[in-house]
N, C-alpha and C. Protein backbone atom coordinates (compact mmCIF):
# COMPACT_ATOMS: atom_id res chain seq x y z
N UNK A 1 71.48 81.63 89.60
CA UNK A 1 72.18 81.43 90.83
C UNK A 1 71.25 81.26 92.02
N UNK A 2 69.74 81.70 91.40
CA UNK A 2 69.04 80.99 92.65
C UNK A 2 68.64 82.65 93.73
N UNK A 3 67.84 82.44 94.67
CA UNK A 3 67.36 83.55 95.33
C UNK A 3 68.34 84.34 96.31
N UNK A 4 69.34 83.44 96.30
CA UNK A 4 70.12 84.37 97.49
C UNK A 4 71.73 83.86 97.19
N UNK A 5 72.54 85.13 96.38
CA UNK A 5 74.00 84.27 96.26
C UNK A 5 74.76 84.18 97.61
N UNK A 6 75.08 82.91 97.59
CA UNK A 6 76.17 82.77 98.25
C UNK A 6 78.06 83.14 98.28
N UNK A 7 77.81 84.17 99.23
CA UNK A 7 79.36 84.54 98.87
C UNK A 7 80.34 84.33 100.05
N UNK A 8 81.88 84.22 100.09
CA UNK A 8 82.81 84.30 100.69
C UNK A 8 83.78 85.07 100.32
N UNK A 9 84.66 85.72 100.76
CA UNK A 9 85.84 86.33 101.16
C UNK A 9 86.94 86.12 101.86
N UNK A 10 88.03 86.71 101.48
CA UNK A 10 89.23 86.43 102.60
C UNK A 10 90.18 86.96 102.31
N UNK A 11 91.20 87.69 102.67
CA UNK A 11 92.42 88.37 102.89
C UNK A 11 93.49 87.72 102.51
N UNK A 12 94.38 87.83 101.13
CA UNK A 12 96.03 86.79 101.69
C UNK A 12 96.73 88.20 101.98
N UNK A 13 97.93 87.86 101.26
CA UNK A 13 98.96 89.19 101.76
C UNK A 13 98.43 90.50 101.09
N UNK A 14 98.35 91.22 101.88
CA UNK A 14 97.73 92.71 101.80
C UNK A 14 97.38 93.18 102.99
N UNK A 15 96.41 94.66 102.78
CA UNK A 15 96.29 95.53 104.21
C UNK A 15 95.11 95.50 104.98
N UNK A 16 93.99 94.80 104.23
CA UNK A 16 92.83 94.38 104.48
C UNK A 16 91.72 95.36 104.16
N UNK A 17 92.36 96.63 103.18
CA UNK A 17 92.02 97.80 102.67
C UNK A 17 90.38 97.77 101.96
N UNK A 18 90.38 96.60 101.17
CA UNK A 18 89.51 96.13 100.26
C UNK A 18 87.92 95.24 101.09
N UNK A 19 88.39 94.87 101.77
CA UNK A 19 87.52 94.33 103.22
C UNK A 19 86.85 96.19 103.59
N UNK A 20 87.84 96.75 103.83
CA UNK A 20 87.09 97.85 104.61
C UNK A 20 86.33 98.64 103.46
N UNK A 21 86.81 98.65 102.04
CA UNK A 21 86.20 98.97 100.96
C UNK A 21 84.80 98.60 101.30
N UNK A 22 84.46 97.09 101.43
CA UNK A 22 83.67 96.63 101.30
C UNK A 22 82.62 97.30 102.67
N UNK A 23 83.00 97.14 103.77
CA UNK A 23 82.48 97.74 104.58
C UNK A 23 81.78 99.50 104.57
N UNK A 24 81.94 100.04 103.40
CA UNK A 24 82.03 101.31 103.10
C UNK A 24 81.27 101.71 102.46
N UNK A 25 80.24 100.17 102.25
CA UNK A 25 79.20 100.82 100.95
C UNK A 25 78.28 101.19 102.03
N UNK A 26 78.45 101.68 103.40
CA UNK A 26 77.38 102.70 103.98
C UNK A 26 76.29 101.69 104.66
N UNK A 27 74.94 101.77 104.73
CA UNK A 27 73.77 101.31 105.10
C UNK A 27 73.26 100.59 103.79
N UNK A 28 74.38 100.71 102.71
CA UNK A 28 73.47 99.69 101.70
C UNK A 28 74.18 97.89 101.97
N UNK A 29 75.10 97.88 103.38
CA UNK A 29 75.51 96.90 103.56
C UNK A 29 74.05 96.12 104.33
N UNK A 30 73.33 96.38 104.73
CA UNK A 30 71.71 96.09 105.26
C UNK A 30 70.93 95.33 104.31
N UNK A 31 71.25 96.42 103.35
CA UNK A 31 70.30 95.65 101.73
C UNK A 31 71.00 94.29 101.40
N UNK A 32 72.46 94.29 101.26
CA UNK A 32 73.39 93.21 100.60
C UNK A 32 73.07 91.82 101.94
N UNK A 33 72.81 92.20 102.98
CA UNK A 33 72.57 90.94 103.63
C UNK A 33 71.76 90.66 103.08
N UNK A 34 70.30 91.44 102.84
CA UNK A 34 69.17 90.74 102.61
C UNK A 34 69.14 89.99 101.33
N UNK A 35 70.27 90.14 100.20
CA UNK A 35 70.19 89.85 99.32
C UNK A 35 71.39 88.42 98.93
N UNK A 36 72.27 88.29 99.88
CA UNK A 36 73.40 87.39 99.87
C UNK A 36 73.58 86.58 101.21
N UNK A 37 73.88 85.59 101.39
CA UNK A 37 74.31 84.59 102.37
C UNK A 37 75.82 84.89 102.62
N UNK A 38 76.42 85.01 103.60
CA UNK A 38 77.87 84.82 103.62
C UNK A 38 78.26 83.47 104.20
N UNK A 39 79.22 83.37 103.38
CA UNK A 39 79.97 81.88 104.23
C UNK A 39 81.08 82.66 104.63
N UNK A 40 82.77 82.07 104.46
CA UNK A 40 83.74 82.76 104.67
C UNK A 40 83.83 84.19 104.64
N UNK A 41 83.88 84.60 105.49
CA UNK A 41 83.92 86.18 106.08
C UNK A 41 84.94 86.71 106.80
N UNK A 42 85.81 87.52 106.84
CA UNK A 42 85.66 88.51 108.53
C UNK A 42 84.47 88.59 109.28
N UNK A 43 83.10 88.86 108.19
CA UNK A 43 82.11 89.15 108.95
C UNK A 43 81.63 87.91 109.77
N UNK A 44 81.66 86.85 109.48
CA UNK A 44 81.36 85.59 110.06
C UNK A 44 81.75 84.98 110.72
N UNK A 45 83.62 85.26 111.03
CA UNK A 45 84.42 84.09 111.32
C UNK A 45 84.11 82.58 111.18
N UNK A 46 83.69 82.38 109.87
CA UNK A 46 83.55 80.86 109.38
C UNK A 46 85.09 80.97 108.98
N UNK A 47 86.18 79.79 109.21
CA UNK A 47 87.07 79.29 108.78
C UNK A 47 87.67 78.51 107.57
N UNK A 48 86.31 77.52 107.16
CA UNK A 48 86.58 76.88 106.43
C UNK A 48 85.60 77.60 105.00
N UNK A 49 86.05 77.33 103.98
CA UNK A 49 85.37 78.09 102.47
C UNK A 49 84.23 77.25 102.32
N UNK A 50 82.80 76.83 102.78
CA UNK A 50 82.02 75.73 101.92
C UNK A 50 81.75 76.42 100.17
N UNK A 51 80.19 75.67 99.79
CA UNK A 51 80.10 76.20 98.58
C UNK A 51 79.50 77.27 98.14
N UNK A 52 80.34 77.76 97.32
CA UNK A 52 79.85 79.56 97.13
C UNK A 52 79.19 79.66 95.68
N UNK A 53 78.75 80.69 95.48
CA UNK A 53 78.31 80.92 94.15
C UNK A 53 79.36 82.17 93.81
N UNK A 54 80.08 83.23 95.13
CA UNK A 54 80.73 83.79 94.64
C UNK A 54 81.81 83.81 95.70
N UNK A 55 83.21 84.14 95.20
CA UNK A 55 84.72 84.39 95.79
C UNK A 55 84.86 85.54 95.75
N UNK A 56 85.49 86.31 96.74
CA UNK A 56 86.08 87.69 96.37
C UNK A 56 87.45 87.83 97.70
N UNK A 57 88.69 87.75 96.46
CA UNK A 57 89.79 87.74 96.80
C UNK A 57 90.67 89.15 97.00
N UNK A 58 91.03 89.38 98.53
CA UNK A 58 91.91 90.74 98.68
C UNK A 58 93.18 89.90 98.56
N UNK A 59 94.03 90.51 98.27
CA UNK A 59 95.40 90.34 98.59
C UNK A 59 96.26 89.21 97.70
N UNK A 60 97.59 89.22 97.58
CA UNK A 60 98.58 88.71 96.47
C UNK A 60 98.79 87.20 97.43
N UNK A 61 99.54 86.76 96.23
CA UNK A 61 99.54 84.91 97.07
C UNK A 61 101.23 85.45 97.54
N UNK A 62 101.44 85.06 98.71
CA UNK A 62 103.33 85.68 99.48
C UNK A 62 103.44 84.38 100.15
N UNK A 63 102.46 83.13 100.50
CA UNK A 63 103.04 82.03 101.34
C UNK A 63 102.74 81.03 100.93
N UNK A 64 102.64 79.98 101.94
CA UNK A 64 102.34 78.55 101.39
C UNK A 64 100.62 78.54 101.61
N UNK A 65 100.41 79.34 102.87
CA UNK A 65 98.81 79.40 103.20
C UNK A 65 97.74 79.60 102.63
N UNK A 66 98.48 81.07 102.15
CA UNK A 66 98.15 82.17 101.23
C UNK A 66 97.56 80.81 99.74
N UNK A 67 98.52 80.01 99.42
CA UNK A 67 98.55 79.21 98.17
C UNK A 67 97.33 78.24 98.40
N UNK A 68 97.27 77.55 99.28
CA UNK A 68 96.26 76.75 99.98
C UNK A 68 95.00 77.21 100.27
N UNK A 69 94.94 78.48 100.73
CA UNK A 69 93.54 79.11 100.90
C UNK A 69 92.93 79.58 99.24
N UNK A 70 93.84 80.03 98.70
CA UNK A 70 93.51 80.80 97.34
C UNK A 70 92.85 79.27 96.23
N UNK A 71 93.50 77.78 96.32
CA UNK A 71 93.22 76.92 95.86
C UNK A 71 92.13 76.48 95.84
N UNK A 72 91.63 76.39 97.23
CA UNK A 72 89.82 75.64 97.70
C UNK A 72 88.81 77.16 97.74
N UNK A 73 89.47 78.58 97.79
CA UNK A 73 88.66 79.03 97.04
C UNK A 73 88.02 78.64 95.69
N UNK A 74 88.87 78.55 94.94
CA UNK A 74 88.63 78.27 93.75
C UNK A 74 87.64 77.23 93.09
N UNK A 75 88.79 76.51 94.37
CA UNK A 75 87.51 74.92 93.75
C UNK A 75 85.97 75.04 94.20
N UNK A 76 86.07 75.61 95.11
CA UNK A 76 84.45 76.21 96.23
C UNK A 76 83.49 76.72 95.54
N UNK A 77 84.15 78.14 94.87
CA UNK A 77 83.37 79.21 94.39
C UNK A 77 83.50 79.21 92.84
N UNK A 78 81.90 78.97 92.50
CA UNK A 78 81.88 79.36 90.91
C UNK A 78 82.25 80.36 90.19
N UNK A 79 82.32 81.58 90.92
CA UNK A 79 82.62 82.82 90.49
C UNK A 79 84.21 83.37 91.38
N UNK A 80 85.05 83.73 90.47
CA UNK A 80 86.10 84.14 91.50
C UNK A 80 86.49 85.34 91.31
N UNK A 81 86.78 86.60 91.93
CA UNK A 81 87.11 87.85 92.44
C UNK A 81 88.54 88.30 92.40
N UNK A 82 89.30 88.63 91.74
CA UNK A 82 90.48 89.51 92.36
C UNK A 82 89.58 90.92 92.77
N UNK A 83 90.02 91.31 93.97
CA UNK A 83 89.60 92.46 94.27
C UNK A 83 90.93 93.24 94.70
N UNK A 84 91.13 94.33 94.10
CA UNK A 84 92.40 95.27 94.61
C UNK A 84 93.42 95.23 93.76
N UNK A 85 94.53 95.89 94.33
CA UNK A 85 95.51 96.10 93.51
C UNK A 85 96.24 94.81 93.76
N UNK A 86 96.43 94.46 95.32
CA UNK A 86 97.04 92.63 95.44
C UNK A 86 96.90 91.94 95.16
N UNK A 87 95.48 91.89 94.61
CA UNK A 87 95.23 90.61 93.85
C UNK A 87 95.16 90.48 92.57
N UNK A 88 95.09 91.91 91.91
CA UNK A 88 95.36 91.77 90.49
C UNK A 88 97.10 91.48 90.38
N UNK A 89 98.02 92.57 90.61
CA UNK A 89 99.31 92.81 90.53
C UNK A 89 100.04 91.96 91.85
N UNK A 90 99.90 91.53 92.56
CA UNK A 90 100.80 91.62 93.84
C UNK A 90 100.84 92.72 94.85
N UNK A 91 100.43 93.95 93.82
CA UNK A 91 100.79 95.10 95.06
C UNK A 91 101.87 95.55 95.60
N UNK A 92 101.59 96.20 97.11
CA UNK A 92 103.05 96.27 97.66
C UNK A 92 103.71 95.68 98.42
N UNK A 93 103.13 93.99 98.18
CA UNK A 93 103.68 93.12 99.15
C UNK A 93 104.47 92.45 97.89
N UNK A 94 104.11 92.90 96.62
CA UNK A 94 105.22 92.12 95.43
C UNK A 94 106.54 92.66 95.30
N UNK A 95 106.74 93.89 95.82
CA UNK A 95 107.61 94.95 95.97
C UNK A 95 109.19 94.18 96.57
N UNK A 96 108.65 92.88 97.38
CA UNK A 96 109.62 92.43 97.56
C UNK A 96 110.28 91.72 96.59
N UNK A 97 109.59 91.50 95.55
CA UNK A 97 110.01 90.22 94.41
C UNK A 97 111.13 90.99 93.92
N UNK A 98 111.69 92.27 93.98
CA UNK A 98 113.12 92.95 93.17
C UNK A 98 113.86 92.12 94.23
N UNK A 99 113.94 91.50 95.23
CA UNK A 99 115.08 90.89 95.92
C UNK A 99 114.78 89.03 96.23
N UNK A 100 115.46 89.04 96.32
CA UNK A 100 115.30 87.53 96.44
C UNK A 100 115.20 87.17 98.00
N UNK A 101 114.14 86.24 98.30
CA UNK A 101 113.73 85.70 99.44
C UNK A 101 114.59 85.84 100.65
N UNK A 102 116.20 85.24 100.01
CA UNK A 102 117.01 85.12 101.41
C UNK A 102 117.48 86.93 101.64
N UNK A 103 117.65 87.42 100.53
CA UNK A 103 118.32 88.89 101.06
C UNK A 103 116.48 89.49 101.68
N UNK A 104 115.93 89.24 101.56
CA UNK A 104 114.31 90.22 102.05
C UNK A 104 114.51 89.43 103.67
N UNK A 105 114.97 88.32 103.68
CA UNK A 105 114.36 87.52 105.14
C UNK A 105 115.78 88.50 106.19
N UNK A 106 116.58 88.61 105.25
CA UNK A 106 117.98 89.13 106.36
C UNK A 106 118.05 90.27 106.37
N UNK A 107 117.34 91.34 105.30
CA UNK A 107 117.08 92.71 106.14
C UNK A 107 115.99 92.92 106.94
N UNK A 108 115.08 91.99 106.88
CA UNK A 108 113.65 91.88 107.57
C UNK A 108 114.65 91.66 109.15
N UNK A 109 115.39 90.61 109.16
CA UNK A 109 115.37 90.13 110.69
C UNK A 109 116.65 89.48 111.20
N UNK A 110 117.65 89.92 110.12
CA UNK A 110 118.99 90.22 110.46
C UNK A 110 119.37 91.48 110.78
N UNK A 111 120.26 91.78 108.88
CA UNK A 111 120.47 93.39 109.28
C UNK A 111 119.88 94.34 109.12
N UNK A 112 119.17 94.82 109.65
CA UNK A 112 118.02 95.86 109.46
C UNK A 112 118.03 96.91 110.51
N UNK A 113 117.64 97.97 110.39
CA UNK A 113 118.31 98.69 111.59
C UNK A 113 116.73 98.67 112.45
N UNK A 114 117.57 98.65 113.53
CA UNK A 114 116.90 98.21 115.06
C UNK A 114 116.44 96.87 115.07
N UNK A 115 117.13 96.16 114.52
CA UNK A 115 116.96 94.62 114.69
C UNK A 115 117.35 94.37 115.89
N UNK A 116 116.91 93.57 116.76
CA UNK A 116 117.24 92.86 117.96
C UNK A 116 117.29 91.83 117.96
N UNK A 117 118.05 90.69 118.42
CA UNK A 117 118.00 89.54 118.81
C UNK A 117 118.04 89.14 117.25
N UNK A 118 119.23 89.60 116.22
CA UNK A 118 118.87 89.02 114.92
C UNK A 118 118.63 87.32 114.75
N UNK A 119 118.21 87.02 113.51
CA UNK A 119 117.67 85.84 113.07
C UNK A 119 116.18 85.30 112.61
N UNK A 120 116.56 85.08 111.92
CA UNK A 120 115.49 84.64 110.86
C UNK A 120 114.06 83.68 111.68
N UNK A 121 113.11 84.22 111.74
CA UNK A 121 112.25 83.08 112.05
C UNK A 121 112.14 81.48 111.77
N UNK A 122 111.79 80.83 112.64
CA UNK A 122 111.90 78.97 111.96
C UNK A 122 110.95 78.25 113.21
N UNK A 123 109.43 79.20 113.11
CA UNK A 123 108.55 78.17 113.42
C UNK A 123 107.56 77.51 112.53
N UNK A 124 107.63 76.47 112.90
CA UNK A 124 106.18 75.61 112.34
C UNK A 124 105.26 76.20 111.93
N UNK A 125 104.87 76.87 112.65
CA UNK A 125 103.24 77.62 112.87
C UNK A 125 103.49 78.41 111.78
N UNK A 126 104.61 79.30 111.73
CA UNK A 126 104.90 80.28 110.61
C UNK A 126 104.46 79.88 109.02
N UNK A 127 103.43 80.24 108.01
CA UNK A 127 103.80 79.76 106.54
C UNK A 127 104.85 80.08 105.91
N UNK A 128 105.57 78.97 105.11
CA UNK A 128 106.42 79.05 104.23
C UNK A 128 106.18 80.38 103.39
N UNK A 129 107.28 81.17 103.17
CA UNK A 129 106.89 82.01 102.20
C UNK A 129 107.53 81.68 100.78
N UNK A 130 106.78 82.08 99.78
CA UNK A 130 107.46 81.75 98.68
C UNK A 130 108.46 82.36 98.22
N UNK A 131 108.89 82.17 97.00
CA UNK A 131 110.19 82.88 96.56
C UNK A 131 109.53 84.17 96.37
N UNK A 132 108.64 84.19 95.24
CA UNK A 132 107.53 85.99 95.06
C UNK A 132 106.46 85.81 95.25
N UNK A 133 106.11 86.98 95.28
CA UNK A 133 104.56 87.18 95.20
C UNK A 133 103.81 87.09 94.03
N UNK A 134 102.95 86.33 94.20
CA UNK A 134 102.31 86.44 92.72
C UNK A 134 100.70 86.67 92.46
N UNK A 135 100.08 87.89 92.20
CA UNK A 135 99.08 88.03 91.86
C UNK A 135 97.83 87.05 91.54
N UNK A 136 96.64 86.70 91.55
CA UNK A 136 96.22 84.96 92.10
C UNK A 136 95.62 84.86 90.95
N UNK A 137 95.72 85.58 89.63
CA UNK A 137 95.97 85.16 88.30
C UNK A 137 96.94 84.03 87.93
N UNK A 138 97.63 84.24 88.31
CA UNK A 138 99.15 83.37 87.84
C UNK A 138 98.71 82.41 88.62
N UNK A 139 98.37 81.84 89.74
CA UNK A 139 97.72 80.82 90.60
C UNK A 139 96.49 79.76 90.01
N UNK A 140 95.61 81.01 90.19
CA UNK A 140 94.18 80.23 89.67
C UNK A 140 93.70 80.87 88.40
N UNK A 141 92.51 80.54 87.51
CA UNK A 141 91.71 81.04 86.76
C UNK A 141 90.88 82.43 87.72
N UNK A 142 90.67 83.13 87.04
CA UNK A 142 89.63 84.63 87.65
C UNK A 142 88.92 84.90 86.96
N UNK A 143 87.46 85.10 87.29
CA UNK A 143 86.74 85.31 86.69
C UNK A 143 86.25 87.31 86.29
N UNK A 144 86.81 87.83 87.34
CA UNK A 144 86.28 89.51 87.25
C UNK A 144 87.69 89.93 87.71
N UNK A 145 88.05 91.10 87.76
CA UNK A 145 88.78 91.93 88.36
C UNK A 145 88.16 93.30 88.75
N UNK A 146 88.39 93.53 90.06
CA UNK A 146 87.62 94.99 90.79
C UNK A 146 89.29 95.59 91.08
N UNK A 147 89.49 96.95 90.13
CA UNK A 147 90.46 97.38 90.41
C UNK A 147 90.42 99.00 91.61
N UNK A 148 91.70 98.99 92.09
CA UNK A 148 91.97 100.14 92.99
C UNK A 148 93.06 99.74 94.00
N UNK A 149 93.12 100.57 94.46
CA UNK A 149 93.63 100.25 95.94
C UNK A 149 93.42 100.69 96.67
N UNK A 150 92.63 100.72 97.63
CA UNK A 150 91.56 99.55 97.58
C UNK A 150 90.25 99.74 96.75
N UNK A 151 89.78 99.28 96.07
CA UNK A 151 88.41 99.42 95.22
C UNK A 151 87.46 100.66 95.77
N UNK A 152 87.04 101.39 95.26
CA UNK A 152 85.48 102.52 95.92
C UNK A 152 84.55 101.31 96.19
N UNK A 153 83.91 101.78 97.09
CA UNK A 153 82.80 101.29 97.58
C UNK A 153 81.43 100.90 96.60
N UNK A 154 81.35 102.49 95.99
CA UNK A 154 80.45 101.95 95.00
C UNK A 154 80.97 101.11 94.24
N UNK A 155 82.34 100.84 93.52
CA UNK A 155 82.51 100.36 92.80
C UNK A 155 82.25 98.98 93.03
N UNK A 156 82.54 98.08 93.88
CA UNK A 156 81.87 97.10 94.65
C UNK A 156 80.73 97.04 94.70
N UNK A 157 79.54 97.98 94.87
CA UNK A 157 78.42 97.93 95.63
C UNK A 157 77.82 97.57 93.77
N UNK A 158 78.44 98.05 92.34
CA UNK A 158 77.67 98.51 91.08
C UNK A 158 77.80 96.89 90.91
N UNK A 159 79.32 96.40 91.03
CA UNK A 159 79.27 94.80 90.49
C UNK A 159 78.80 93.71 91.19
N UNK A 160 78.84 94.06 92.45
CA UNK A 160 77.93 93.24 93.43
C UNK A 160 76.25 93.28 93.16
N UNK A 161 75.73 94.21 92.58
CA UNK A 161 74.39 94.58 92.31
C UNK A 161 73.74 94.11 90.61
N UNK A 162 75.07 94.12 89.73
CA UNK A 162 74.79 93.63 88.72
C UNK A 162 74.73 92.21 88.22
N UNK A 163 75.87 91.91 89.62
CA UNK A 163 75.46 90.17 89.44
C UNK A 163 74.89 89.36 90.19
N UNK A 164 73.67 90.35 90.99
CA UNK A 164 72.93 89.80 91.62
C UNK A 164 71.64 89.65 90.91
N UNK A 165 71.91 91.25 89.88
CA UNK A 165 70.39 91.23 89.11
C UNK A 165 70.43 90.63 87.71
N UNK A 166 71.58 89.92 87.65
CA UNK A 166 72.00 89.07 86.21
C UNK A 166 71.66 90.22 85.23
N UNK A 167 72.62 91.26 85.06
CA UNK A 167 73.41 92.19 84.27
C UNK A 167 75.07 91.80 84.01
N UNK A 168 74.99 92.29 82.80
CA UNK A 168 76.56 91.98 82.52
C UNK A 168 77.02 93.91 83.15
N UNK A 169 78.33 92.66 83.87
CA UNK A 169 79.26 93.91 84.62
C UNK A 169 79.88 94.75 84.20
N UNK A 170 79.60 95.98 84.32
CA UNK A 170 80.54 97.26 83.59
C UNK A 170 80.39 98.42 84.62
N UNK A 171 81.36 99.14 84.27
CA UNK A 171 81.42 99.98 85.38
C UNK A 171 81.39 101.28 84.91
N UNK A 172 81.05 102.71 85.10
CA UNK A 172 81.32 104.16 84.49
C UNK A 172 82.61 104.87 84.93
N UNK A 173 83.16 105.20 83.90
CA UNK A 173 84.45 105.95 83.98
C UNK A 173 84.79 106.16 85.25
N UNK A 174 83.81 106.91 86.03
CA UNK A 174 84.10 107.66 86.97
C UNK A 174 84.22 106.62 87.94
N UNK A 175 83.96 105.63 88.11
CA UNK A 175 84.27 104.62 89.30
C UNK A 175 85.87 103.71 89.11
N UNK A 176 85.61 103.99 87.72
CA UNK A 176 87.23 103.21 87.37
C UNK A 176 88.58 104.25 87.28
N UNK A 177 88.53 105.55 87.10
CA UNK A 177 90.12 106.27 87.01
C UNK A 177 90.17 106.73 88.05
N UNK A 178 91.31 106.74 88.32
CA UNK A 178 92.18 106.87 89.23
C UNK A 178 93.26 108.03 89.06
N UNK A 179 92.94 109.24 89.09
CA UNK A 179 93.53 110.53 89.13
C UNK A 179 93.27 111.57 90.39
């Protein structure tokens, strides 16, 4: 992959939990610059995805945007990421999929209590949302899964480090259960 991977990131529907994961591996975030390029970031505000050597995806696909951003990831980045519980499962933005689109949009912003001014949103600007949510398995091919909600830090910091030092990725018990 060359002396310095290139990576990007980005948020679809979720809490941005996994971002702050990431932010959490302490002062060894110092080392990871020196060792990675970022393109698409929070940390960067670059907008557009160029070419990555790696993807790392928070959050479940819930719109049309969401579908569009998760796509040219893909095509961008050689390596692709579910990171979290949203992006493996949907999460708890899939939570809506027990109801169907139009009954979720009319307790959202019809009847819902303390609704004001009911009615459904209908701008442009707004993304289409889909019927469900769907985990960005069902979308695209994935290459790793980093599970949690939101992932440990180390746990990030062990697979980020192993595929920098071209080790195959594995993780110890203790970074993976969840009790």
């Amino acid at each position: 992959m060359g002396s310095k991977l290139k990576v990007a990131t980005v948020s679809l529907a979720g809490c941005f939990g996994c971002h702050m994961s990431l932010l959490d591996i302490d002062e060894r975030i110092l080392e990871l610059v020196d060792l990675v390029e970022f393109d698409r970031t929070p940390l960067t505000d670059i907008k557009e995805v160029g070419e990555c050597d790696l993807g790392i995806i928070e959050g479940g696909v819930a719109n049309a945007e969401n579908l569009e951003v998760l796509q040219v990831f893909r095509k961008r980045c050689k390596i692709l990421v579910a990171m979290g519980a949203c992006a493996i499962t949907g999460g708890i933005p899939a939570m809506r999929n027990q109801l169907s689109l139009r009954e979720c949009l009319e307790e959202s912003y019809v009847d819902g209590v303390g609704v004001h001014n009911p009615g459904v949103p209908n701008d442009p600007e707004i993304p289409l949302l889909l019927d469900k949510v769907h985990p960005i398995h069902e979308v695209v091919e994935v290459d790793y899964f980093l599970p949690g909600c939101p992932p440990a830090a180390d746990l990030i910091w062990t697979f980020l480090t192993a595929l920098l030092e071209g080790r195959p990725v594995g993780f110890p018990y203790t970074q993976i259960h969840f009790d």
